[in-house]
PDB file of N, CA and C in Angstrom:
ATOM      1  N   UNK A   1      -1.492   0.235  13.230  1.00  0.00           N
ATOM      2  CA  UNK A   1      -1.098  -1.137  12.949  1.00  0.00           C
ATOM      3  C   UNK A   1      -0.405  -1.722  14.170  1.00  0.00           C
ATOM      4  N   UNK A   2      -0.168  -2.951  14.035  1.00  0.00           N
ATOM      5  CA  UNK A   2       0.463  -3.815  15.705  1.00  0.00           C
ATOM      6  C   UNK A   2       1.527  -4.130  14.919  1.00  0.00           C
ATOM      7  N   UNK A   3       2.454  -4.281  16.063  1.00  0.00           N
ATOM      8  CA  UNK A   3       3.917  -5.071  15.346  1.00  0.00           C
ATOM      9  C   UNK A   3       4.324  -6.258  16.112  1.00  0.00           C
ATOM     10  N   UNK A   4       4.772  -6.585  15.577  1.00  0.00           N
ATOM     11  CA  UNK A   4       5.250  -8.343  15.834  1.00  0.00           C
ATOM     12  C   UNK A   4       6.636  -8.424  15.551  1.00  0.00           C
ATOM     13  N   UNK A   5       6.689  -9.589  16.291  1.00  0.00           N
ATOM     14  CA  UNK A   5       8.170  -9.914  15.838  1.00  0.00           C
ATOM     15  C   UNK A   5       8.158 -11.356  15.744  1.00  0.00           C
ATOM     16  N   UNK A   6       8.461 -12.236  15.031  1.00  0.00           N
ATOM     17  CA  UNK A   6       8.742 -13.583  14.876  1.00  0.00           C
ATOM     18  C   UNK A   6      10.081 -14.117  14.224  1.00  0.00           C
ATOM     19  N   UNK A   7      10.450 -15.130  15.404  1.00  0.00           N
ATOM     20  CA  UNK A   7      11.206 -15.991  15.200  1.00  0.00           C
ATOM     21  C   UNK A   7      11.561 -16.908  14.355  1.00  0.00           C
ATOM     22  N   UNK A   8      12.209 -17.130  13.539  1.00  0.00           N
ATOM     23  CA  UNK A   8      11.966 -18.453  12.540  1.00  0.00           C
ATOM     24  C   UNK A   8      13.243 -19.229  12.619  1.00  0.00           C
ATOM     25  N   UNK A   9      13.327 -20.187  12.021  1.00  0.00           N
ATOM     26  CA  UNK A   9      14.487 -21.533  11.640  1.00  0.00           C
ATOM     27  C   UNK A   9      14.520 -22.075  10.638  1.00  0.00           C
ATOM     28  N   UNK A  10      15.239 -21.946   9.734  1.00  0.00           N
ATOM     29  CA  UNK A  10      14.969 -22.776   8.534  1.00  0.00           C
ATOM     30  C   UNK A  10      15.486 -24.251   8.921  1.00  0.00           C
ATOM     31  N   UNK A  11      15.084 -25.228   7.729  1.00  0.00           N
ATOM     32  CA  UNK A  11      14.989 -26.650   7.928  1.00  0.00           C
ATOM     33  C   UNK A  11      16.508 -26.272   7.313  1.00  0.00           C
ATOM     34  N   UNK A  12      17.129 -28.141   7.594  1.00  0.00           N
ATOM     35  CA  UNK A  12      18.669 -28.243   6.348  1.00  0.00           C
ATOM     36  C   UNK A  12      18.592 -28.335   5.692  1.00  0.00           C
ATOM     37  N   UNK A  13      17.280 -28.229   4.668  1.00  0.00           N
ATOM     38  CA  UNK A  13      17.383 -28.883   3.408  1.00  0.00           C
ATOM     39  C   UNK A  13      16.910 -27.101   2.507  1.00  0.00           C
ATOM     40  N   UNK A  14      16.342 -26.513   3.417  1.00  0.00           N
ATOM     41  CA  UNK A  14      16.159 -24.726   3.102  1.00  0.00           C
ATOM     42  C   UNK A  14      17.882 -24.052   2.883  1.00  0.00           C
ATOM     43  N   UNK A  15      18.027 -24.666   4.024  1.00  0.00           N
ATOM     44  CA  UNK A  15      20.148 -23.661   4.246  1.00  0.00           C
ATOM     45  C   UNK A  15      20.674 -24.350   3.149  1.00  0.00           C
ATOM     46  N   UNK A  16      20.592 -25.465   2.694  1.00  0.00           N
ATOM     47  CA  UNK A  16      21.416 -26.050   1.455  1.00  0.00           C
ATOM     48  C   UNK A  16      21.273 -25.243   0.259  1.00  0.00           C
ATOM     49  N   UNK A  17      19.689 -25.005   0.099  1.00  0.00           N
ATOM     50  CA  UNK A  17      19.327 -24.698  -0.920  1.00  0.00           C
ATOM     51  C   UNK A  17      19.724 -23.304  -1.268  1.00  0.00           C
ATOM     52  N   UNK A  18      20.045 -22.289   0.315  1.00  0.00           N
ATOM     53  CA  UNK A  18      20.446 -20.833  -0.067  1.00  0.00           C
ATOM     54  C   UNK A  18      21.767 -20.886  -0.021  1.00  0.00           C
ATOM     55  N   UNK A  19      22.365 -21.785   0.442  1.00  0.00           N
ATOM     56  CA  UNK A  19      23.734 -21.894   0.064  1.00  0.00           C
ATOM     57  C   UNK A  19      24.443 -22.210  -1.264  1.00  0.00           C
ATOM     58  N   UNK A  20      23.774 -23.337  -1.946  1.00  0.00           N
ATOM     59  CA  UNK A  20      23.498 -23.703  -3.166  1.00  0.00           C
ATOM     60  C   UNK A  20      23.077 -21.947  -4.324  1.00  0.00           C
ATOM     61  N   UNK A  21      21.926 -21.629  -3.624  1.00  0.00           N
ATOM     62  CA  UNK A  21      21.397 -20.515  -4.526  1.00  0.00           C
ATOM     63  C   UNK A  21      21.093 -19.425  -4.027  1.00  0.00           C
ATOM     64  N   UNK A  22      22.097 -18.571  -3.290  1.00  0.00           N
ATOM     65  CA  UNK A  22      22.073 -17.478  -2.329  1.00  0.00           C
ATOM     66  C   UNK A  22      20.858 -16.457  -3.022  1.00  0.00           C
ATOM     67  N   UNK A  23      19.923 -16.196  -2.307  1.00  0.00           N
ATOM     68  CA  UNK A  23      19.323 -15.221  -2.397  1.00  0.00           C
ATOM     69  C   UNK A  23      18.247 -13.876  -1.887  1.00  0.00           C
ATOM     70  N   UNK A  24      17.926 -13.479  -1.937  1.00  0.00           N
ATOM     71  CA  UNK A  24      17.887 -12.162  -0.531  1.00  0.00           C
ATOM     72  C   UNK A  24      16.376 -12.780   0.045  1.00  0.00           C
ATOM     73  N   UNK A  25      16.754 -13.424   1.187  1.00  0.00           N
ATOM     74  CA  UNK A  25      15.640 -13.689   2.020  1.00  0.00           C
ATOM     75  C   UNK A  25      14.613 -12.646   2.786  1.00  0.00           C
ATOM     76  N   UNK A  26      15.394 -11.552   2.872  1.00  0.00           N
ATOM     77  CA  UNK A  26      14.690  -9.894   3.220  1.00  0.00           C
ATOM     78  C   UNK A  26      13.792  -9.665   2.108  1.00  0.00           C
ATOM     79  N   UNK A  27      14.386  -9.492   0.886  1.00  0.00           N
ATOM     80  CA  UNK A  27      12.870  -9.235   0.105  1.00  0.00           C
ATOM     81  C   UNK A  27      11.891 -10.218   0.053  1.00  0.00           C
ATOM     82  N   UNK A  28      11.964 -11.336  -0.014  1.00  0.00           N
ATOM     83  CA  UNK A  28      11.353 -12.496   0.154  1.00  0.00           C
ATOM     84  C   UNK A  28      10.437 -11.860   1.362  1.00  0.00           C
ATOM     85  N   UNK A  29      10.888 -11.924   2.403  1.00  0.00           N
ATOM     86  CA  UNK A  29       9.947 -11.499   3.704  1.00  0.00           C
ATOM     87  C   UNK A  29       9.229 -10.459   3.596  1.00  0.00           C
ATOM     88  N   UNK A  30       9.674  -9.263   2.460  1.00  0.00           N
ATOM     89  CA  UNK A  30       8.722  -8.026   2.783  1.00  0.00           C
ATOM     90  C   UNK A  30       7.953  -8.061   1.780  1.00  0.00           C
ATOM     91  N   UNK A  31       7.832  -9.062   0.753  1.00  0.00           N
ATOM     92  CA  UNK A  31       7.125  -9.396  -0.836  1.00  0.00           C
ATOM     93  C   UNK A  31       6.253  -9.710   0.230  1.00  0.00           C
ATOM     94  N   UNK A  32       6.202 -11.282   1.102  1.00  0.00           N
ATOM     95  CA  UNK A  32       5.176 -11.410   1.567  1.00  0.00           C
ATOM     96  C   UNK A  32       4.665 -10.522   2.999  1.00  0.00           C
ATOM     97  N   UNK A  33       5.260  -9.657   3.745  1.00  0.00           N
ATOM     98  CA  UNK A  33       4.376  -8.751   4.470  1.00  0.00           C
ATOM     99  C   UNK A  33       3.713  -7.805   3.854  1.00  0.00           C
ATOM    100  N   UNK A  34       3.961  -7.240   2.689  1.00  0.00           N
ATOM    101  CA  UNK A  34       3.086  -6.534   1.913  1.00  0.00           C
ATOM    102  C   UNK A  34       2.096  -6.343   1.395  1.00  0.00           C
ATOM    103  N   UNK A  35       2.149  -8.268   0.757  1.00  0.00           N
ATOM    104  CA  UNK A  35       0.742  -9.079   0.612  1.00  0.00           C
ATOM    105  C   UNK A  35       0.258  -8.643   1.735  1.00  0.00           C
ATOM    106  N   UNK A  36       0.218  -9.061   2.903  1.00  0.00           N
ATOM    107  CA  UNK A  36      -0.687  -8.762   3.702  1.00  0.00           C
ATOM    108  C   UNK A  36      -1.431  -7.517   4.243  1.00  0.00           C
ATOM    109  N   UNK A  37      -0.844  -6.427   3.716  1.00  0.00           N
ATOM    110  CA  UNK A  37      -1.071  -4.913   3.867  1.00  0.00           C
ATOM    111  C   UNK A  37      -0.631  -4.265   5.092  1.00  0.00           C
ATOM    112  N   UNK A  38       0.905  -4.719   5.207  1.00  0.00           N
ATOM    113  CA  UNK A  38       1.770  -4.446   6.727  1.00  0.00           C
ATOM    114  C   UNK A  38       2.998  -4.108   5.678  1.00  0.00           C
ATOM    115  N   UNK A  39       3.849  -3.667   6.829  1.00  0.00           N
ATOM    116  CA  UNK A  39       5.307  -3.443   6.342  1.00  0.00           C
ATOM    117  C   UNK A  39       6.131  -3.753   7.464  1.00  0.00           C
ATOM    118  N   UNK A  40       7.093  -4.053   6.167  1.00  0.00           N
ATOM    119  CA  UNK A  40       8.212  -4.719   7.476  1.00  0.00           C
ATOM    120  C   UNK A  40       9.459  -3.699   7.801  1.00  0.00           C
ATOM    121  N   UNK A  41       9.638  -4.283   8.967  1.00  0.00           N
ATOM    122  CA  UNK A  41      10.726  -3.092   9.824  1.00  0.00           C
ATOM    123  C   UNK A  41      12.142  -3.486   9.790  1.00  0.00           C
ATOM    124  N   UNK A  42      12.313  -5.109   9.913  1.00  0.00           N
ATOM    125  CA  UNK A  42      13.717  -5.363  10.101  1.00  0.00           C
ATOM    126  C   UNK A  42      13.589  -6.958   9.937  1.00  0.00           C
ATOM    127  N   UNK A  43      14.536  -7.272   9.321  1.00  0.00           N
ATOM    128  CA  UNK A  43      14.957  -8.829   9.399  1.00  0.00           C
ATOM    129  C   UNK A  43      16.289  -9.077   9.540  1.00  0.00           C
ATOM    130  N   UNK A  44      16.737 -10.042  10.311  1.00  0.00           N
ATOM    131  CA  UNK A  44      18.031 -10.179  11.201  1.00  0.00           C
ATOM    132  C   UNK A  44      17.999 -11.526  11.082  1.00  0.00           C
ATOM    133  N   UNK A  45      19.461 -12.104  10.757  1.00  0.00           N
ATOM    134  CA  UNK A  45      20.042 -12.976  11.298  1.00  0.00           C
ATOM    135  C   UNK A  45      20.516 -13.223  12.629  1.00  0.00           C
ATOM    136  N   UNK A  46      20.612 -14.131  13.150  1.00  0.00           N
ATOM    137  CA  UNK A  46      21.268 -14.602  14.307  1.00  0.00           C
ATOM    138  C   UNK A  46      21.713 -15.768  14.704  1.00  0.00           C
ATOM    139  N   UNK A  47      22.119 -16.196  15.897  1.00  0.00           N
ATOM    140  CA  UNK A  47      22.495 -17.520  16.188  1.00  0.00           C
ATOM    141  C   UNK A  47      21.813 -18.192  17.776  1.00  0.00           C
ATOM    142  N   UNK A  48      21.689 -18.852  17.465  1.00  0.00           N
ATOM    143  CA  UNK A  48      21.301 -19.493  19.017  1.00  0.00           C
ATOM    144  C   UNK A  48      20.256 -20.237  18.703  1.00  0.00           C
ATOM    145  N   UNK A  49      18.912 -20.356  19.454  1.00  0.00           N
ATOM    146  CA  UNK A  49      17.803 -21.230  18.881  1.00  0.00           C
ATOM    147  C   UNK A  49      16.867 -21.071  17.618  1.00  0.00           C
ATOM    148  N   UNK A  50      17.080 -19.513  17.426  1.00  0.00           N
ATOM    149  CA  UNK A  50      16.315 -19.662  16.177  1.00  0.00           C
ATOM    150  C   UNK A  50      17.608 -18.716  15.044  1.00  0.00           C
ATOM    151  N   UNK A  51      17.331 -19.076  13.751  1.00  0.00           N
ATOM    152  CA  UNK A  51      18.067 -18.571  12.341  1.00  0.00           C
ATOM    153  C   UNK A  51      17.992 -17.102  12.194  1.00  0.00           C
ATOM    154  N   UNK A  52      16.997 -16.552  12.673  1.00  0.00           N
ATOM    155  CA  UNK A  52      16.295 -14.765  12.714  1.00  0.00           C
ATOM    156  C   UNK A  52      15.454 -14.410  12.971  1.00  0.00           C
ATOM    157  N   UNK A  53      15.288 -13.305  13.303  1.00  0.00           N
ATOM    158  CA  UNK A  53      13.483 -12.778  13.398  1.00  0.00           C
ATOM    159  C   UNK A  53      13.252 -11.758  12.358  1.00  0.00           C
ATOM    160  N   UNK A  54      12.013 -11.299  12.667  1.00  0.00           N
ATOM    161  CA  UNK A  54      11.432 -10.280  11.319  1.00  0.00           C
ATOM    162  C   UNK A  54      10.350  -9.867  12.479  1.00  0.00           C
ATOM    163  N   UNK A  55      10.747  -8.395  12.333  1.00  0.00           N
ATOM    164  CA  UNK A  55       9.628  -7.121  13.000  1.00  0.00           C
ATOM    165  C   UNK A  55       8.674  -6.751  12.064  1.00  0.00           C
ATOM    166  N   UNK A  56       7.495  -6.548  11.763  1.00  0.00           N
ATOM    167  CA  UNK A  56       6.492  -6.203  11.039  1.00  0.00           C
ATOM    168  C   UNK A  56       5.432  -5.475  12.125  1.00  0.00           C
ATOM    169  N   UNK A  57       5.203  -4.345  11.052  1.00  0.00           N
ATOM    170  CA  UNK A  57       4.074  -3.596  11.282  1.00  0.00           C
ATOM    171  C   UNK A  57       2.616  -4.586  10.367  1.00  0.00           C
ATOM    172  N   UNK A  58       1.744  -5.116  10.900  1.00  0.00           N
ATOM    173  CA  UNK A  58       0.449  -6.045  10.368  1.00  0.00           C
ATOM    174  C   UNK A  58      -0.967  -5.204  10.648  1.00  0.00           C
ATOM    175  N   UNK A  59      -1.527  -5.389   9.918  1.00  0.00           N
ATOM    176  CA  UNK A  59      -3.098  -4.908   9.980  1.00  0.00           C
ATOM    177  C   UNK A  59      -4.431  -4.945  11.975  1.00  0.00           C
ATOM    178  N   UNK A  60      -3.128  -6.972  12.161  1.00  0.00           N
ATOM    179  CA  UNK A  60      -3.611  -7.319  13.373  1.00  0.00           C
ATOM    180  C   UNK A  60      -3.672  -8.353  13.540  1.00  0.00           C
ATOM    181  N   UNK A  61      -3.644  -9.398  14.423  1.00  0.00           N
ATOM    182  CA  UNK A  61      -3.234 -10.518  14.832  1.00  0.00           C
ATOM    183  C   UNK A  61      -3.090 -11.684  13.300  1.00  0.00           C
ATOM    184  N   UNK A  62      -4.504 -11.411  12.716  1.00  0.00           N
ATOM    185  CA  UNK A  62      -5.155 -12.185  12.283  1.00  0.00           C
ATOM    186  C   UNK A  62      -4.257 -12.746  10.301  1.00  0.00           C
ATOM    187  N   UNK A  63      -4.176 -11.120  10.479  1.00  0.00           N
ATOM    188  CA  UNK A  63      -2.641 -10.951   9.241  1.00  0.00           C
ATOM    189  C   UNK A  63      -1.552 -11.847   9.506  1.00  0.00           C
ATOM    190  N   UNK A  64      -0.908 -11.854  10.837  1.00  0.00           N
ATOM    191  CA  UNK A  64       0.358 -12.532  11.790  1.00  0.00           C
ATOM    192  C   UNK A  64      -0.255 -13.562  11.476  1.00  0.00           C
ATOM    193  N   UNK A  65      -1.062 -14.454  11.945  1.00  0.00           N
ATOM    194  CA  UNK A  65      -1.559 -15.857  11.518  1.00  0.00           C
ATOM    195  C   UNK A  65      -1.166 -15.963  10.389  1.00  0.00           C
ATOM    196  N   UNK A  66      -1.382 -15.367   9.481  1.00  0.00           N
ATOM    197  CA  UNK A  66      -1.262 -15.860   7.829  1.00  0.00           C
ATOM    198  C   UNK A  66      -0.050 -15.577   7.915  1.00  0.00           C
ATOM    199  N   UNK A  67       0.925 -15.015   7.842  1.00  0.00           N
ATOM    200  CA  UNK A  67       2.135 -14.790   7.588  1.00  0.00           C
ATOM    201  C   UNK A  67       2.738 -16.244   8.009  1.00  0.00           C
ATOM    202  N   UNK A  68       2.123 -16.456   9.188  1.00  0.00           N
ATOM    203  CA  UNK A  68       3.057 -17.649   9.911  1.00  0.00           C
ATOM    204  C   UNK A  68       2.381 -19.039   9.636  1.00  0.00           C
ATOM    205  N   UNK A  69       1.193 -19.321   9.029  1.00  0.00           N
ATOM    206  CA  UNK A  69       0.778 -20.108   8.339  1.00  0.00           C
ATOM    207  C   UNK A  69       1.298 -20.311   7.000  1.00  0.00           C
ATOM    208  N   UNK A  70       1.265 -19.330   6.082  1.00  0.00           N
ATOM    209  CA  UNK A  70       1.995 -19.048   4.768  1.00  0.00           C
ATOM    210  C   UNK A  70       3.832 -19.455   4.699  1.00  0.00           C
ATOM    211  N   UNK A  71       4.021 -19.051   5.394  1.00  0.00           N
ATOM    212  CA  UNK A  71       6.028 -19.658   5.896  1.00  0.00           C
ATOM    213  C   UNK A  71       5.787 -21.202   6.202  1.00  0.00           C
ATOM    214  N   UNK A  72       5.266 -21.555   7.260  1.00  0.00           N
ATOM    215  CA  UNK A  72       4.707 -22.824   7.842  1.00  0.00           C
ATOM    216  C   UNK A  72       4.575 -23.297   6.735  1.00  0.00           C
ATOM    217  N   UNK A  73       3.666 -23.479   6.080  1.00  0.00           N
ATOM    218  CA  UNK A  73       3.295 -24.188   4.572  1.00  0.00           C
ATOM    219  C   UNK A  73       4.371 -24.521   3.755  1.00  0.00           C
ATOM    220  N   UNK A  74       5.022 -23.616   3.968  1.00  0.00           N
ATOM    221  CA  UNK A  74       6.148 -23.615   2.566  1.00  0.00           C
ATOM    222  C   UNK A  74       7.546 -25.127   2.747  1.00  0.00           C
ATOM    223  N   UNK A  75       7.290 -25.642   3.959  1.00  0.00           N
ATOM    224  CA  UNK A  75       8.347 -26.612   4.534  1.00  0.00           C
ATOM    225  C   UNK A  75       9.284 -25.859   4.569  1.00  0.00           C
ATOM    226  N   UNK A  76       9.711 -24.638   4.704  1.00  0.00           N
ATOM    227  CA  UNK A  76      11.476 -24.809   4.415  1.00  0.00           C
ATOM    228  C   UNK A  76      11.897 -24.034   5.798  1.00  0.00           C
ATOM    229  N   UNK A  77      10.353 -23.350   6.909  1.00  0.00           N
ATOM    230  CA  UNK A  77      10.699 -22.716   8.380  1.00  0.00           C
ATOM    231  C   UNK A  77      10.055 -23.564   8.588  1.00  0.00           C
ATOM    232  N   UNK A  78      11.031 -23.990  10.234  1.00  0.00           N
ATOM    233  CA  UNK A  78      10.225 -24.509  11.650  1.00  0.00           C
ATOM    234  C   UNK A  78      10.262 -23.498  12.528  1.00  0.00           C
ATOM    235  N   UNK A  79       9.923 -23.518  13.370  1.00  0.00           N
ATOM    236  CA  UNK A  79      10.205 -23.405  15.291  1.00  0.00           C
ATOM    237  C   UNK A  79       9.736 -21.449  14.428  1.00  0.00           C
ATOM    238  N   UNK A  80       8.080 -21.556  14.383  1.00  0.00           N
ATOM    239  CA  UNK A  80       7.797 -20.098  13.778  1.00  0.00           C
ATOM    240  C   UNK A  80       7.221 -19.638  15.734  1.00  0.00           C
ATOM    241  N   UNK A  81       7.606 -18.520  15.694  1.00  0.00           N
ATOM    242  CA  UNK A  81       7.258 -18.043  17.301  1.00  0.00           C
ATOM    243  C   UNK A  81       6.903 -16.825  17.025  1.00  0.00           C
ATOM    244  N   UNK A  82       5.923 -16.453  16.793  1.00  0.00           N
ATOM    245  CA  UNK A  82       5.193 -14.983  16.660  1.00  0.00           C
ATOM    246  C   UNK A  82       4.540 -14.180  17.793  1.00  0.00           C
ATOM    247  N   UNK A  83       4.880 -12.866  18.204  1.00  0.00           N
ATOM    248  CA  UNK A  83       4.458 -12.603  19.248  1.00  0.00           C
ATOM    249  C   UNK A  83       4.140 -11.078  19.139  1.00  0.00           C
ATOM    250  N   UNK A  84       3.396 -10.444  19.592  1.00  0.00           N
ATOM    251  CA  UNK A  84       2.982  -8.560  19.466  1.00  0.00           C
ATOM    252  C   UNK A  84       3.704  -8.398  20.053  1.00  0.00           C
ATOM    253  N   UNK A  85       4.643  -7.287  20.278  1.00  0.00           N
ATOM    254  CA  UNK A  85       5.322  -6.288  20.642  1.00  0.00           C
ATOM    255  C   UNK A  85       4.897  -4.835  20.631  1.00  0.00           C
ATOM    256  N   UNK A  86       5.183  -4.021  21.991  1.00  0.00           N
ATOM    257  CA  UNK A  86       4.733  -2.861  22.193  1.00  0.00           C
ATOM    258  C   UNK A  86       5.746  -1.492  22.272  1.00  0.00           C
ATOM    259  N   UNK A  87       5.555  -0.602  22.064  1.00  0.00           N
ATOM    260  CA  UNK A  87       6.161   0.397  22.395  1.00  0.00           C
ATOM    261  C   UNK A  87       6.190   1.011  23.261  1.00  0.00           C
ATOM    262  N   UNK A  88       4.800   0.917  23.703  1.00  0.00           N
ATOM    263  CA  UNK A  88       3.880   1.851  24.872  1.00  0.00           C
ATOM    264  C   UNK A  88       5.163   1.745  26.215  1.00  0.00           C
ATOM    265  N   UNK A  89       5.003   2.807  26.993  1.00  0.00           N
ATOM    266  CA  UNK A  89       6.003   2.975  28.002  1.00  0.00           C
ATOM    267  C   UNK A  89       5.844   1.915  28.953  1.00  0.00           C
ATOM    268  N   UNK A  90       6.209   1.850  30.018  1.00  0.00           N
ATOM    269  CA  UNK A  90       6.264   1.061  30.909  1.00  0.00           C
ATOM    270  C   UNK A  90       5.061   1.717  31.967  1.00  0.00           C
ATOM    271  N   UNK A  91       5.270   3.044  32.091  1.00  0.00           N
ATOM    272  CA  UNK A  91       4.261   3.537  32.847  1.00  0.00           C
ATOM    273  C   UNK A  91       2.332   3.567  32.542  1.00  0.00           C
ATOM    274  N   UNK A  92       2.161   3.582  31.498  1.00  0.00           N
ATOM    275  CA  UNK A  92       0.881   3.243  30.664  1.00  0.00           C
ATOM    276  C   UNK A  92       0.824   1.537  30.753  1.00  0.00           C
ATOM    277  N   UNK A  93       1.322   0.803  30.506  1.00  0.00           N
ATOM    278  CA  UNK A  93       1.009  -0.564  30.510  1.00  0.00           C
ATOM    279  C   UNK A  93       1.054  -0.955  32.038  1.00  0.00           C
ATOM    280  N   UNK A  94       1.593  -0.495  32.580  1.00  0.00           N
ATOM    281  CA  UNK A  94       1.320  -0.655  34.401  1.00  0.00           C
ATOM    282  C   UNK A  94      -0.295   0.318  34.881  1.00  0.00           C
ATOM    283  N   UNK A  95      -0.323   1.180  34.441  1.00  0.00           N
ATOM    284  CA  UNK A  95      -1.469   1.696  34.896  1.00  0.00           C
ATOM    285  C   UNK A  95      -2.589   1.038  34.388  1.00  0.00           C
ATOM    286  N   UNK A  96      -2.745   0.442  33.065  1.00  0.00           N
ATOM    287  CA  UNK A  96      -3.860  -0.197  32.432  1.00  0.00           C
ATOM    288  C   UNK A  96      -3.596  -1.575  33.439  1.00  0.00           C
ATOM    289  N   UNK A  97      -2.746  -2.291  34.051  1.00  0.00           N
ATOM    290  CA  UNK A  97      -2.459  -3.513  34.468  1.00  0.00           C
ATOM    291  C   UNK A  97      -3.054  -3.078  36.232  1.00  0.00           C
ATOM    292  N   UNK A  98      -2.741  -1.842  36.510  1.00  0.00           N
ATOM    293  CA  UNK A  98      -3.697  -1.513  37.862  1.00  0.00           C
ATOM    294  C   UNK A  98      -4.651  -1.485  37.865  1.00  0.00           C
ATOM    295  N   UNK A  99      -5.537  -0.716  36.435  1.00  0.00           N
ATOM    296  CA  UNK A  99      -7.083  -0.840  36.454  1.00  0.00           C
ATOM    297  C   UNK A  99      -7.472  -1.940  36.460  1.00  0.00           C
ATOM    298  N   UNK A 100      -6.726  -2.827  35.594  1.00  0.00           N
ATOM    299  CA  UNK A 100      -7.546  -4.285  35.429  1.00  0.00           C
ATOM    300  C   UNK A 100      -7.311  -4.982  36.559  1.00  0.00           C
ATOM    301  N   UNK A 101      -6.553  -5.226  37.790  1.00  0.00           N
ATOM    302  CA  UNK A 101      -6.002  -5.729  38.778  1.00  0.00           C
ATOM    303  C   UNK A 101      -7.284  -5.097  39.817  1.00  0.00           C
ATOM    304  N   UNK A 102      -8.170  -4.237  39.585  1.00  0.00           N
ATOM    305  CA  UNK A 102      -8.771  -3.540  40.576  1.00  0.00           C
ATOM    306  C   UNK A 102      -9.760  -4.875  40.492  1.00  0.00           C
ATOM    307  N   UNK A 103     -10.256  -5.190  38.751  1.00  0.00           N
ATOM    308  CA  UNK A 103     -11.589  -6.036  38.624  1.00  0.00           C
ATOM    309  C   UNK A 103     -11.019  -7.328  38.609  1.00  0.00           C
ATOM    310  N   UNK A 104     -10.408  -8.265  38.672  1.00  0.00           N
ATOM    311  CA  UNK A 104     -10.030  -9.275  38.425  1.00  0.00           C
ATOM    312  C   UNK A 104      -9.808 -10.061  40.385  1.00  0.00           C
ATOM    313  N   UNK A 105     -10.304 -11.222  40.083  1.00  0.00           N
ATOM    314  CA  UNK A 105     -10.505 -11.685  41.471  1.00  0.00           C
ATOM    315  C   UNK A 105     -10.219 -13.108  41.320  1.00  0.00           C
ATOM    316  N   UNK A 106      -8.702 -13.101  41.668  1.00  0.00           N
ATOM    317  CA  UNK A 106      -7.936 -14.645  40.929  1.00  0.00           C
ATOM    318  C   UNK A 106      -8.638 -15.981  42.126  1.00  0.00           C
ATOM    319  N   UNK A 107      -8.673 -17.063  41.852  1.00  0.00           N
ATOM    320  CA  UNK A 107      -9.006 -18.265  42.262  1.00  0.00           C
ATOM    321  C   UNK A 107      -8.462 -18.462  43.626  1.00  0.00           C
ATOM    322  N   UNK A 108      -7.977 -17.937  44.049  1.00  0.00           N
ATOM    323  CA  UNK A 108      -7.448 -17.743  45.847  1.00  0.00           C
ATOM    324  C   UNK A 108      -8.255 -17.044  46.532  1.00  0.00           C
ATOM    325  N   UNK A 109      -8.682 -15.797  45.962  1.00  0.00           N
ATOM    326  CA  UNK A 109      -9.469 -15.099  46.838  1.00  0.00           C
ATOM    327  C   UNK A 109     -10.588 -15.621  47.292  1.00  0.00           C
TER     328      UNK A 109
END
């Protein structure tokens, strides 16, 4: 499976409403990564430009679309920023980035 991590923000009229009616936004998130036949790893609050992220293990990109279409829909996240994340070492993703650097012949040359 691929993992992701996305960013989200809720709107003011979402924070009212969990303030108003506190309730566990983590299960909420892993009800729907499950639907999708992924599991989720972590959901975090934070502060700065976005409200939290959520790490998920997904089937593959195409799962991540729906997740972030499905939130999207709902009005109550903006500013959704979804992106794959790797584990792979640093040394393996440089060597695959040398092979491909051998064939690739950028617009200068």
């Amino acid at each position: 499976m691929a993992r992701f991590i996305t960013f989200f923000s809720y709107t003011g009229e979402a924070a009212k409403a969990m303030i108003d009616r506190p309730s566990d936004r983590s299960a909420a998130a892993k009800a729907l990564v499950e639907s999708l036949g992924g599991t989720q790893e972590a959901f975090y609050w934070m502060q700065g430009e976005h409200d939290g992220f959520l790490i998920t293990n997904l089937p593959d990109g195409v799962a991540a679309a729906a997740l972030a279409a499905a939130v999207g829909a709902s009005g109550a996240v903006v500013g959704l920023q979804t992106h794959q994340i790797y584990d792979h070492d640093q040394a393996a993703i440089m060597q695959r980035a040398k092979t491909a650097g051998m064939a690739y012949k950028p617009p200068t040359a």
